[in-house]
C-alpha atoms as a PDB file:
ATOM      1  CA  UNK A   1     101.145 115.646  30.901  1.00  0.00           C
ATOM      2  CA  UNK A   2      99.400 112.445  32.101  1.00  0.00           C
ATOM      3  CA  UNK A   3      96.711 113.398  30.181  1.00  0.00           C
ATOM      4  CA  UNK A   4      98.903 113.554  26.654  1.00  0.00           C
ATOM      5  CA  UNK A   5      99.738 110.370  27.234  1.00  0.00           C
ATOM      6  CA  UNK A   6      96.275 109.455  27.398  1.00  0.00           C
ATOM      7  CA  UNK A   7      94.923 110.928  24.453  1.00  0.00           C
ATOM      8  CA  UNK A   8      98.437 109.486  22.428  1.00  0.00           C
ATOM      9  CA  UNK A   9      97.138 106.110  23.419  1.00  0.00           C
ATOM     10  CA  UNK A  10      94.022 106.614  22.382  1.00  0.00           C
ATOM     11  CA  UNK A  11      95.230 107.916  19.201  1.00  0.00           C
ATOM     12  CA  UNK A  12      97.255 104.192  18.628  1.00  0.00           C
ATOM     13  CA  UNK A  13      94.289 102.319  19.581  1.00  0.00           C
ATOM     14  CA  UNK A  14      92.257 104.158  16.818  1.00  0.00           C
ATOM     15  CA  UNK A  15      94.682 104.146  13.897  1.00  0.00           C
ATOM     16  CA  UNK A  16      93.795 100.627  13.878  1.00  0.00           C
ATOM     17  CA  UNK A  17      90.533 101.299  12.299  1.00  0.00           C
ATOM     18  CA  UNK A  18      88.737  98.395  14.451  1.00  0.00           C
ATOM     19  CA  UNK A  19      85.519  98.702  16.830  1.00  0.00           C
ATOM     20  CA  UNK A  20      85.748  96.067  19.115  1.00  0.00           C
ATOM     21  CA  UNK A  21      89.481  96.935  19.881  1.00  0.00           C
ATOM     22  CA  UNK A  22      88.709 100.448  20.796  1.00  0.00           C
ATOM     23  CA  UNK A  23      85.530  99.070  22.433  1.00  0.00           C
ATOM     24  CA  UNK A  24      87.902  96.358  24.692  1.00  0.00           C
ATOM     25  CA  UNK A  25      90.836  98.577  25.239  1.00  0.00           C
ATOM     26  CA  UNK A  26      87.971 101.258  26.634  1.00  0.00           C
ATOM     27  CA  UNK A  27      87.135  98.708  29.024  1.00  0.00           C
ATOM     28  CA  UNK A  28      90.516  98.701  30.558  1.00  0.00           C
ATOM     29  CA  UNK A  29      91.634 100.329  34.096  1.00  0.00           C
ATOM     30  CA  UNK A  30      94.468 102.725  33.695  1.00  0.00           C
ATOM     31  CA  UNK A  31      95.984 101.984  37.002  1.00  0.00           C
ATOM     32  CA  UNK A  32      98.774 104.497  38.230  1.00  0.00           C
ATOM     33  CA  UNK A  33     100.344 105.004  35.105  1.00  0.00           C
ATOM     34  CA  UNK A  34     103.662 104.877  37.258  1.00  0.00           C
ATOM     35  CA  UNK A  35     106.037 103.779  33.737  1.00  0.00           C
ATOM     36  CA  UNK A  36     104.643 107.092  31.889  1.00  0.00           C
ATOM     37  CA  UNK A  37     105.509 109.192  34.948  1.00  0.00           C
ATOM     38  CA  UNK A  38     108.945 108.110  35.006  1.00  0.00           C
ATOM     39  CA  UNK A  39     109.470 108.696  31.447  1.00  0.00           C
ATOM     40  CA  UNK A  40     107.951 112.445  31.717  1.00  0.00           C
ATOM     41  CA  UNK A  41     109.908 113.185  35.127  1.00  0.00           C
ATOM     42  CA  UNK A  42     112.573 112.466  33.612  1.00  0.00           C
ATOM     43  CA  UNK A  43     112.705 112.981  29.860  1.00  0.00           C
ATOM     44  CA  UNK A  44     109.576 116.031  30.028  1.00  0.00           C
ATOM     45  CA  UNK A  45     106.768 116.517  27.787  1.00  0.00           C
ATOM     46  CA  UNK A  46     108.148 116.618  24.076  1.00  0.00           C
ATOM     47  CA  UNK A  47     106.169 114.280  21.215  1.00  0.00           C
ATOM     48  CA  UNK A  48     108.380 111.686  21.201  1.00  0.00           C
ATOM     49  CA  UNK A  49     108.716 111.268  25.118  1.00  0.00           C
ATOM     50  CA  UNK A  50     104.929 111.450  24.787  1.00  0.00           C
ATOM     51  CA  UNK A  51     104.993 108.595  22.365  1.00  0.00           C
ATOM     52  CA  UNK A  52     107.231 106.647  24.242  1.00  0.00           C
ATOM     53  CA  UNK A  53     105.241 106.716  27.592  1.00  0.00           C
ATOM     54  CA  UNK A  54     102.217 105.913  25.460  1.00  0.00           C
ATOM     55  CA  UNK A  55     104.018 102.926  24.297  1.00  0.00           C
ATOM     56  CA  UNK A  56     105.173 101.600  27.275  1.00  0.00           C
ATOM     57  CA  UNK A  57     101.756 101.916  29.230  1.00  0.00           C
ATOM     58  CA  UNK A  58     100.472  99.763  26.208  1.00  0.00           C
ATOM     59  CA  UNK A  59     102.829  96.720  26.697  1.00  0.00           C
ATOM     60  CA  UNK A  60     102.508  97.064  30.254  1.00  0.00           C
ATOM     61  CA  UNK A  61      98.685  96.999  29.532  1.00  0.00           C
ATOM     62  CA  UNK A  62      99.429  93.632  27.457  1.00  0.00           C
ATOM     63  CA  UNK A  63     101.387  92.427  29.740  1.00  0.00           C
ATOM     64  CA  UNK A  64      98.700  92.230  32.803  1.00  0.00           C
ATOM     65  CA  UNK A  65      95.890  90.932  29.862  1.00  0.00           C
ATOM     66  CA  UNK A  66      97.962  88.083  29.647  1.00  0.00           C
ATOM     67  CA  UNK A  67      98.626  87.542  33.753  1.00  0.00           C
ATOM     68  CA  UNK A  68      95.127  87.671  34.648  1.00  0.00           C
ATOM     69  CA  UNK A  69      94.319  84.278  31.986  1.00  0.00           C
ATOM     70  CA  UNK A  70      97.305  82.963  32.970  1.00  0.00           C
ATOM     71  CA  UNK A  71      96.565  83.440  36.390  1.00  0.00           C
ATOM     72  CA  UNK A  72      92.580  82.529  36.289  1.00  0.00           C
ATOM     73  CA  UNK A  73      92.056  85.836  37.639  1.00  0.00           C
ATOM     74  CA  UNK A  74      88.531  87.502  37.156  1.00  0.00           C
ATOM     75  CA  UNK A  75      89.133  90.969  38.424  1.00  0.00           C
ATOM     76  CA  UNK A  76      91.689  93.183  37.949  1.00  0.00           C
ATOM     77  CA  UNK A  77      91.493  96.648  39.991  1.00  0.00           C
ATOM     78  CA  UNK A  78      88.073  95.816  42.197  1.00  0.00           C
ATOM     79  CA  UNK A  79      86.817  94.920  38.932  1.00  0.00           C
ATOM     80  CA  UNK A  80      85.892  91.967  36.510  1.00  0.00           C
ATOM     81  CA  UNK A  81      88.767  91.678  34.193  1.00  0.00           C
ATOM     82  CA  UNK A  82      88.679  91.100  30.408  1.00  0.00           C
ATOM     83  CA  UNK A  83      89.124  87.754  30.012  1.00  0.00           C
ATOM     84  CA  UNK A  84      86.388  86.919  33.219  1.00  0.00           C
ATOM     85  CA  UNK A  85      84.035  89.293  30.758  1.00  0.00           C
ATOM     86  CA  UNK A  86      84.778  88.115  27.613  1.00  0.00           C
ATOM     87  CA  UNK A  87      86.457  85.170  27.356  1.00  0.00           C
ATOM     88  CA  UNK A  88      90.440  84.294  27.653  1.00  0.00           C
ATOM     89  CA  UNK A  89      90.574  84.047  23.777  1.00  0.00           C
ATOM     90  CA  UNK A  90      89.879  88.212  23.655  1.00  0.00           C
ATOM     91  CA  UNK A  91      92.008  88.972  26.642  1.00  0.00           C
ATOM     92  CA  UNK A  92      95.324  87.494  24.793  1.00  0.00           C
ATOM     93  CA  UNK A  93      94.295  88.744  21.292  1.00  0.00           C
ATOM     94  CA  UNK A  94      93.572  92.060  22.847  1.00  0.00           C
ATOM     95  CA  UNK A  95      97.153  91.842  24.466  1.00  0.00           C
ATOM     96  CA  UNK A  96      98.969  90.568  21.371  1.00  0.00           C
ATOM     97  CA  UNK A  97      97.537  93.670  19.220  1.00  0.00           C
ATOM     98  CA  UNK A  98      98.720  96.132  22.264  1.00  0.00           C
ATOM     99  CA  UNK A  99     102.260  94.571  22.373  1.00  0.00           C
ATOM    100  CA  UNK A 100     102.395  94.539  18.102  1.00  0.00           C
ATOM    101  CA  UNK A 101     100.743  98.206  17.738  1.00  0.00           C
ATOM    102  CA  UNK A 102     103.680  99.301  20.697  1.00  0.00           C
ATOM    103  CA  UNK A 103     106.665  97.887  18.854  1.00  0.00           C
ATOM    104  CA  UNK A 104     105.522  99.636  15.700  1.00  0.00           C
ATOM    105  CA  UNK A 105     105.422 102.362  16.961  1.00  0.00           C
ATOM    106  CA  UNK A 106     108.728 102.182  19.078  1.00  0.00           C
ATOM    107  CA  UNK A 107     110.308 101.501  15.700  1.00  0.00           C
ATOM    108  CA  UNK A 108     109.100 104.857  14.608  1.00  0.00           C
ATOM    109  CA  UNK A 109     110.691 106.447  17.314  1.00  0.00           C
ATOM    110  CA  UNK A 110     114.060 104.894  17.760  1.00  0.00           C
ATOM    111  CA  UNK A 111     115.818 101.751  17.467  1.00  0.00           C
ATOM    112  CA  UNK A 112     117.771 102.336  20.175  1.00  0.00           C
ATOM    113  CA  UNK A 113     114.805 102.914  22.580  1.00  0.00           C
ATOM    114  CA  UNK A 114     112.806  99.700  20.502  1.00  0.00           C
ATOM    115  CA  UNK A 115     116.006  97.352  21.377  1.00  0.00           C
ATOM    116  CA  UNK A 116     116.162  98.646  24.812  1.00  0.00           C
ATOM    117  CA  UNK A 117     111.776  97.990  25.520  1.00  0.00           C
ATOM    118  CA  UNK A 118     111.521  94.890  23.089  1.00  0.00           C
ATOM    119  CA  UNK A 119     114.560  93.413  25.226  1.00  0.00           C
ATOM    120  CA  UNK A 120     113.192  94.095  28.890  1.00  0.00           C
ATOM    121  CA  UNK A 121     109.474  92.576  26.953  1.00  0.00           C
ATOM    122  CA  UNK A 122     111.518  89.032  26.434  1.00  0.00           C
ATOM    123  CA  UNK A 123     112.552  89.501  30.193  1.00  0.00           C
ATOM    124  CA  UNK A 124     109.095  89.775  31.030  1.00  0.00           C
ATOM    125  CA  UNK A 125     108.397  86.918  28.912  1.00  0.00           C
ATOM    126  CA  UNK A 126     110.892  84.738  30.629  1.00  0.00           C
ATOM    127  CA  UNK A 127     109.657  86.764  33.969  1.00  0.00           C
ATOM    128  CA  UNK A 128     106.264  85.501  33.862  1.00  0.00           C
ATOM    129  CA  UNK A 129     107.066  81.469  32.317  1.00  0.00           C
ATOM    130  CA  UNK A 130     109.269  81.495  35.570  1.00  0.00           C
ATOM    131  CA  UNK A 131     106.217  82.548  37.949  1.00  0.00           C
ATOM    132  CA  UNK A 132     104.089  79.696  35.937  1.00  0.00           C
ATOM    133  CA  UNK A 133     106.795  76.983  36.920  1.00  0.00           C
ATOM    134  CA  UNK A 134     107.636  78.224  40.330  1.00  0.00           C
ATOM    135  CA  UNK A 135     104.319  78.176  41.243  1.00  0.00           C
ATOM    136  CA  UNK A 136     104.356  74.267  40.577  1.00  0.00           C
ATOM    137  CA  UNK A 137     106.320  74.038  43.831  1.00  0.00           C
ATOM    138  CA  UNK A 138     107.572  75.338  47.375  1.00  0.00           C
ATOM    139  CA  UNK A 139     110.183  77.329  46.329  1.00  0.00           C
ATOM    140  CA  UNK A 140     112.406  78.738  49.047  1.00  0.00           C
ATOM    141  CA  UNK A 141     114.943  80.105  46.935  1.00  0.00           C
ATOM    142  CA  UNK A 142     115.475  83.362  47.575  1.00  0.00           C
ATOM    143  CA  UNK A 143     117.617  84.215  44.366  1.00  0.00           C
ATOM    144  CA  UNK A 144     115.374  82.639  41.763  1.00  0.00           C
ATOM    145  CA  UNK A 145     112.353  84.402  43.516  1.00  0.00           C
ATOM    146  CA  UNK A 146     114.478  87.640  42.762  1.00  0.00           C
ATOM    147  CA  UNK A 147     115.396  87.100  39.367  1.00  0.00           C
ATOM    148  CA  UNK A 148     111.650  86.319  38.310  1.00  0.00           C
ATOM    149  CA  UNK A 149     110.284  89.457  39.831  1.00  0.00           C
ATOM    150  CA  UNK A 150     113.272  91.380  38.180  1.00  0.00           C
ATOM    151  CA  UNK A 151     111.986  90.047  34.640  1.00  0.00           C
ATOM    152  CA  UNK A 152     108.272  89.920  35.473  1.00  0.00           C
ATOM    153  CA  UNK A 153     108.202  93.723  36.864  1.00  0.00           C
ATOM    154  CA  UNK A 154     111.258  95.476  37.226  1.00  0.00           C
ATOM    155  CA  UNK A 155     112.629  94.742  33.507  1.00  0.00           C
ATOM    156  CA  UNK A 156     110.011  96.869  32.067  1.00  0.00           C
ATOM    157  CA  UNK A 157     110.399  99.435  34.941  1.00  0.00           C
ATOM    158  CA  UNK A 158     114.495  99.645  34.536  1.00  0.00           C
ATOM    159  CA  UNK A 159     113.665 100.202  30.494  1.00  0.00           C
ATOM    160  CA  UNK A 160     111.388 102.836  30.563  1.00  0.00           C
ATOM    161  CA  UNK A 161     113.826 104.831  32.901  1.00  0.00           C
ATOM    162  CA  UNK A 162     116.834 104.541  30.260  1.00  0.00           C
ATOM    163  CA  UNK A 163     113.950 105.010  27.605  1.00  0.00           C
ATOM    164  CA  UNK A 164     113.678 108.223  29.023  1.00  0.00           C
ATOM    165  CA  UNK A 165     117.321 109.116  30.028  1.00  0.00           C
ATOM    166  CA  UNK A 166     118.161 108.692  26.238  1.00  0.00           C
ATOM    167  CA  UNK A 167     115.363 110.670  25.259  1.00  0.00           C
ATOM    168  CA  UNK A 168     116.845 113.515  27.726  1.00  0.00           C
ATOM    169  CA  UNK A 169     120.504 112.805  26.832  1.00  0.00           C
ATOM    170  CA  UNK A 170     121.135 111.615  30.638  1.00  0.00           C
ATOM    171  CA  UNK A 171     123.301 109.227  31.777  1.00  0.00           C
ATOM    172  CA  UNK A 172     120.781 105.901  30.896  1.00  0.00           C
ATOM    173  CA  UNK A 173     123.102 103.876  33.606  1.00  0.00           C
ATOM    174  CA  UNK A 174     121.999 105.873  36.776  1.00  0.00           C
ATOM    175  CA  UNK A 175     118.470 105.969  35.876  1.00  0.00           C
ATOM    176  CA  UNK A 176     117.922 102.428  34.826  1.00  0.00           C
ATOM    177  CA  UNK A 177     119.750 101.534  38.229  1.00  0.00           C
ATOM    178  CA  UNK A 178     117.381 103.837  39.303  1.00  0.00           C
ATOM    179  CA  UNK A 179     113.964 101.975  37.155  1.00  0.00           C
ATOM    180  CA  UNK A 180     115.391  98.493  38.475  1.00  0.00           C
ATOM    181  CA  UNK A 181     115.317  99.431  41.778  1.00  0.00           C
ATOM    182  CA  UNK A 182     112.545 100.950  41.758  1.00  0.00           C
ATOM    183  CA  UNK A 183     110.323  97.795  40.106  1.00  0.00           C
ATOM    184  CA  UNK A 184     111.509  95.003  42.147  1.00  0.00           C
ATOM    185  CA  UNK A 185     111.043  97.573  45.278  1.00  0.00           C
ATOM    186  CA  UNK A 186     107.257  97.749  43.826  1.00  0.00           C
ATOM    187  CA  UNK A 187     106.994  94.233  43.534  1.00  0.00           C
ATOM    188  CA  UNK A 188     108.202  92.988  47.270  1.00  0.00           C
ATOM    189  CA  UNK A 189     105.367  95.741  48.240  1.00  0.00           C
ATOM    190  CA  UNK A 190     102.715  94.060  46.201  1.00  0.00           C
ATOM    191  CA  UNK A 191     103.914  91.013  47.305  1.00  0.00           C
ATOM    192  CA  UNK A 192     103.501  91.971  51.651  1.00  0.00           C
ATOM    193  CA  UNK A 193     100.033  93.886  50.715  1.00  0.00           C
ATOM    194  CA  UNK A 194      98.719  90.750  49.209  1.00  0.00           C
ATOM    195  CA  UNK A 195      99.419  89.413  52.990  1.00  0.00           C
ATOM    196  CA  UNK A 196      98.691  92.512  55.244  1.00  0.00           C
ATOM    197  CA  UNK A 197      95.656  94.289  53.309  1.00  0.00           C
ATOM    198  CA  UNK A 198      91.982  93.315  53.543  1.00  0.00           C
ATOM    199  CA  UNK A 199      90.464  92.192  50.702  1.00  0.00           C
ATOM    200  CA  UNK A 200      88.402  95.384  49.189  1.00  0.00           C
ATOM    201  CA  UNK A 201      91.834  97.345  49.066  1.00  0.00           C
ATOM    202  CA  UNK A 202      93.344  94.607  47.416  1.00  0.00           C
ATOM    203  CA  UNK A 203      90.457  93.871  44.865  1.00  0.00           C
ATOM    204  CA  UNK A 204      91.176  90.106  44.907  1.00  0.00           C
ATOM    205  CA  UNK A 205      90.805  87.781  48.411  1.00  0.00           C
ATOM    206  CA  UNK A 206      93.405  88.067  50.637  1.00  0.00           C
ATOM    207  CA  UNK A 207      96.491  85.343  50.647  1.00  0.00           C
ATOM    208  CA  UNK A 208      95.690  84.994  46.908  1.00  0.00           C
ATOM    209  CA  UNK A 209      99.597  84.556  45.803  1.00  0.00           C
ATOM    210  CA  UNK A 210      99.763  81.987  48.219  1.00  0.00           C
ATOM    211  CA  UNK A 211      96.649  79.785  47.311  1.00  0.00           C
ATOM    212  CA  UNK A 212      97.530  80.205  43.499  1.00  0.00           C
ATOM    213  CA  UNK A 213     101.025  78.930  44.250  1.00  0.00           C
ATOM    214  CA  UNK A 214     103.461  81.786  44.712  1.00  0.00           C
ATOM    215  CA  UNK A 215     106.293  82.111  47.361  1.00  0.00           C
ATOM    216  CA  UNK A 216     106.359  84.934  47.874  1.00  0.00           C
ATOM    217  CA  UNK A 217     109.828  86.603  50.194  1.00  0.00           C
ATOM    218  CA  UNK A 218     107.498  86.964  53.470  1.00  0.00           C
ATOM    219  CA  UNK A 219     107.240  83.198  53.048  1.00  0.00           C
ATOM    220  CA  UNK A 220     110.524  82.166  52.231  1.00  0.00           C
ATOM    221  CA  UNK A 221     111.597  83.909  55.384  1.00  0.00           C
ATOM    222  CA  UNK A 222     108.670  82.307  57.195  1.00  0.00           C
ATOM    223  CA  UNK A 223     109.798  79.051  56.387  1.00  0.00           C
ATOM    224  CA  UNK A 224     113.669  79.877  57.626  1.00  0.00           C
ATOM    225  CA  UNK A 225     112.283  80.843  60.616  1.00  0.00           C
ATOM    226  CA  UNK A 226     109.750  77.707  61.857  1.00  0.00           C
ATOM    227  CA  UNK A 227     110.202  74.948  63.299  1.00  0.00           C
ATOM    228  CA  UNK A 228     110.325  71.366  61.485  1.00  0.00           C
ATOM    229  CA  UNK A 229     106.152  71.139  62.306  1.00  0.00           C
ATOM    230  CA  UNK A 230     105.268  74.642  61.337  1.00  0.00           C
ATOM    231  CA  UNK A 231     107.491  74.711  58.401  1.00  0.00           C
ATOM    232  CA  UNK A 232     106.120  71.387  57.763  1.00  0.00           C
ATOM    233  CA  UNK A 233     102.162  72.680  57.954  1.00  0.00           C
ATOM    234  CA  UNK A 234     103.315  76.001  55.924  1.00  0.00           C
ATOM    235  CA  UNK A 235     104.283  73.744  53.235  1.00  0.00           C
ATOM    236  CA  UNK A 236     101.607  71.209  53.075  1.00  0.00           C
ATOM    237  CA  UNK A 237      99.081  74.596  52.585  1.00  0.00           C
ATOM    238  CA  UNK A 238     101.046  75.708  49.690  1.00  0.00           C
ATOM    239  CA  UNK A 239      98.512  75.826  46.918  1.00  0.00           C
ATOM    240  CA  UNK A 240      95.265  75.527  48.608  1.00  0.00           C
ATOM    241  CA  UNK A 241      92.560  76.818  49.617  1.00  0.00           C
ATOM    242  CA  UNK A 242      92.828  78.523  52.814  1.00  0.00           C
ATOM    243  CA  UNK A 243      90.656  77.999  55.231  1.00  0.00           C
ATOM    244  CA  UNK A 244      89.732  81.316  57.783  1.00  0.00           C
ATOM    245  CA  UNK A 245      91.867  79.663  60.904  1.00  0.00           C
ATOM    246  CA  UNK A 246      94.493  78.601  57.834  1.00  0.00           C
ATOM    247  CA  UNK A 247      94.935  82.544  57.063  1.00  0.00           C
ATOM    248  CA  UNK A 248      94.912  83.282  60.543  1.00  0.00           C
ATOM    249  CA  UNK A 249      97.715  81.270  61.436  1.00  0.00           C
ATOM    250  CA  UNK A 250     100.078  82.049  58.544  1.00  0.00           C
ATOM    251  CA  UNK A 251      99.297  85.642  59.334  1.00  0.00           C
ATOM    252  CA  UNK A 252     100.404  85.292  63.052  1.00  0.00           C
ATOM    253  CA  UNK A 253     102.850  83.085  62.574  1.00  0.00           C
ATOM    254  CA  UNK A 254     104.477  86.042  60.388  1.00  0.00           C
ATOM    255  CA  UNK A 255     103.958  88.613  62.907  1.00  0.00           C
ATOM    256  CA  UNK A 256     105.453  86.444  65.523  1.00  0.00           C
ATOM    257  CA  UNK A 257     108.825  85.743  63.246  1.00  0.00           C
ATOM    258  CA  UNK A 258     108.345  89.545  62.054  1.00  0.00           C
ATOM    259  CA  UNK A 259     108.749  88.378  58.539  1.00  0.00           C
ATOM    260  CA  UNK A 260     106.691  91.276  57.055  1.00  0.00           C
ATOM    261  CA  UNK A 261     108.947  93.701  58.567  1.00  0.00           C
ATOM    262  CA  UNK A 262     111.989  91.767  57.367  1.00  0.00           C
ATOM    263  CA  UNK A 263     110.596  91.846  54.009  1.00  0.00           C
ATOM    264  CA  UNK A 264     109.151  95.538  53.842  1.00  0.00           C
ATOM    265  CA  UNK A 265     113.020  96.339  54.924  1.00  0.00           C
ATOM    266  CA  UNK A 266     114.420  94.464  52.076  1.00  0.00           C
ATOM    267  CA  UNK A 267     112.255  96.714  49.578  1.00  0.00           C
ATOM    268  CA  UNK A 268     112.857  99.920  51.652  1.00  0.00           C
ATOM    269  CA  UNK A 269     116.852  99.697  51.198  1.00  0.00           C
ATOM    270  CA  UNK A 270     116.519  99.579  47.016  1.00  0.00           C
ATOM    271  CA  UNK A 271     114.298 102.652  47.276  1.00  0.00           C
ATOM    272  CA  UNK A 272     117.022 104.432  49.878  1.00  0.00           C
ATOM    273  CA  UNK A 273     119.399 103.349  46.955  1.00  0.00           C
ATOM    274  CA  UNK A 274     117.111 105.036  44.335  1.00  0.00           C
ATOM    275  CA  UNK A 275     116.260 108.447  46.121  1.00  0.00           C
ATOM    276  CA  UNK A 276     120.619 108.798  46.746  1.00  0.00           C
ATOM    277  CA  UNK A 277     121.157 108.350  43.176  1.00  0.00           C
ATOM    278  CA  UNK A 278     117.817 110.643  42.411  1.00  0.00           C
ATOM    279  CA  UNK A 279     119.134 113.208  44.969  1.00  0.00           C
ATOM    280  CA  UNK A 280     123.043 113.495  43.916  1.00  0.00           C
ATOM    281  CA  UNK A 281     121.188 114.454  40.971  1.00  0.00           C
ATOM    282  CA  UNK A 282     118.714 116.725  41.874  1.00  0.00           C
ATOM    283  CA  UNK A 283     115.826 114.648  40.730  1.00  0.00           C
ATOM    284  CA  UNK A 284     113.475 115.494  43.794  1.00  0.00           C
ATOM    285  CA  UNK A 285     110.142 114.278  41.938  1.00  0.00           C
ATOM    286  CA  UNK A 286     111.874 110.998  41.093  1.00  0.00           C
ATOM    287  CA  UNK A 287     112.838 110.402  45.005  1.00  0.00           C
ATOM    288  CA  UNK A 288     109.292 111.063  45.647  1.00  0.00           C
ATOM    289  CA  UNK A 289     107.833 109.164  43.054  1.00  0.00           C
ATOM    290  CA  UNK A 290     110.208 106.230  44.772  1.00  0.00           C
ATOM    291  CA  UNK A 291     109.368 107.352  48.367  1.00  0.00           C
ATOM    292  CA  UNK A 292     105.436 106.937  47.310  1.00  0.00           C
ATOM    293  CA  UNK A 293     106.360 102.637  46.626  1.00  0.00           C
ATOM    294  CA  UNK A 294     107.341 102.272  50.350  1.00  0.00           C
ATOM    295  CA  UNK A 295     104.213 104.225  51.819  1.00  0.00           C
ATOM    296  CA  UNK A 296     101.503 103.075  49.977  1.00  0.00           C
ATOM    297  CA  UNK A 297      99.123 100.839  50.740  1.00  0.00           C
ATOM    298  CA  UNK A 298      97.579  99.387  47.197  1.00  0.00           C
END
């Protein structure tokens, strides 16, 4: 079904009748499609539930165009990303032209699906100004760090699941319960891998939130857990560039305070959360789908 979703996107891109778009948007790694597999687990494989999961892989496509300029990041996936090839001036027209092609065609679909996409898109909005500002400073607040991964990834996440339970005449409550879970679960992974693995899994350097600004949970909890002269050193290489003995010693000072585990069991309750309310329901592929966000390793 994957693969209908594929060629429906492909079908978008090429109603609008321009080169270099389909010649860009080609250029783009596809990722793990995880959105458009909740949508089909849940909702299966009819045209508009194809359309749907087509849309939302296109705004979620958007979305990380405009991360990586607003991010200065140059690869994306192991590999040089749109704006480090072309320019940042491409990478967030490309975006914009995803995000307006999606809502067109979410309007053809539904309104009630368009309100409930082009909402969770102004939470990723809001999501993503939040990251830009927090990254200005130490932040060690445990709750904003929360909400701005809830808008940044678990917004989109939560709407594609009640996308899909409406689309399958399901209770949209349960399953967007389920989607939130599920995203901010995903995000507090990508979050500890960015610590724990090496730097060809990750396909950017290693520590990179951290040197770019973001504080992330393992580091909030890091910083609860020093004393006044580590928590003092943590802080004064917020935003840096880390030197080798730097990384070393934020990376053992977390294994001493067991930080990563602390964080890894935060995640691993939402997605015990999600797989009861997938179960009690008889959604097996959807507690496997969540099981698969605690295990992985990219």
């Amino acid at each position: 079904m994957l693969s209908a979703v594929e060629r429906k996107i492909e079908q978008f891109v090429s109603e609008l009748n321009d080169k270099e778009v389909t010649s860009l948007y080609a250029q783009l790694p596809h990722g793990k499609r995880l959105r458009a597999k909740l949508i089909l687990k849940i909702a299966g494989s009819r045209l508009s539930v194809i359309k749907t999961a087509a849309v939302v892989e296109m705004i979620h496509a958007a979305s990380l165009l405009h991360d990586d300029v607003i991010d200065d990041a140059y690869t994306r996936r192991s590999k040089p990303s749109l704006n480090a090839l072309y320019g940042n001036k491409t990478a967030i027209m490309l975006g914009d032209i995803l995000y307006s092609k999606g809502f067109l065609e979410l309007n053809i679909i539904s309104s009630e699906i368009a309100k409930m996409v082009s909402n969770a898109v102004v939470q990723l909005s809001l999501g993503e100004l939040k990251d830009v500002s927090l990254s200005k400073t130490f932040n060690l607040n445990k709750e904003i760090y929360l909400e701005m991964i809830y808008q940044k990834t678990a917004s989109l996440m939560e709407a594609s699941a009640g996308a899909a339970a409406l689309l399958a005449g399901k209770d949209k409550t349960v399953y967007m319960t389920y989607g939130r879970n599920l995203g901010i679960a995903f995000q507090m992974i990508d979050d500890i891998l960015d610590i724990t693995a090496d730097t060809t899994t990750l396909g950017k350097p290693a520590l990179h939130d951290f040197e770019e600004g973001k504080t992330t949970l393992p580091y909030i909890y890091l910083y609860e857990a020093l004393g006044y002269d580590d928590a003092a050193k943590l802080k004064a290489l917020h935003a840096k560039k880390l030197s080798k003995e730097e990384q070393v010693w934020i990376k053992s000072k977390m294994e001493d305070e067991k930080v990563i585990e602390k964080s890894y069991n935060e995640a691993k309750v939402l997605i015990e959360e999600a797989i009861l309310l997938m179960n009690e329901r008889g959604e097996e592929a959807l507690s496997s789908i969540a099981m698969a966000m605690i295990e992985r390793d990219f």
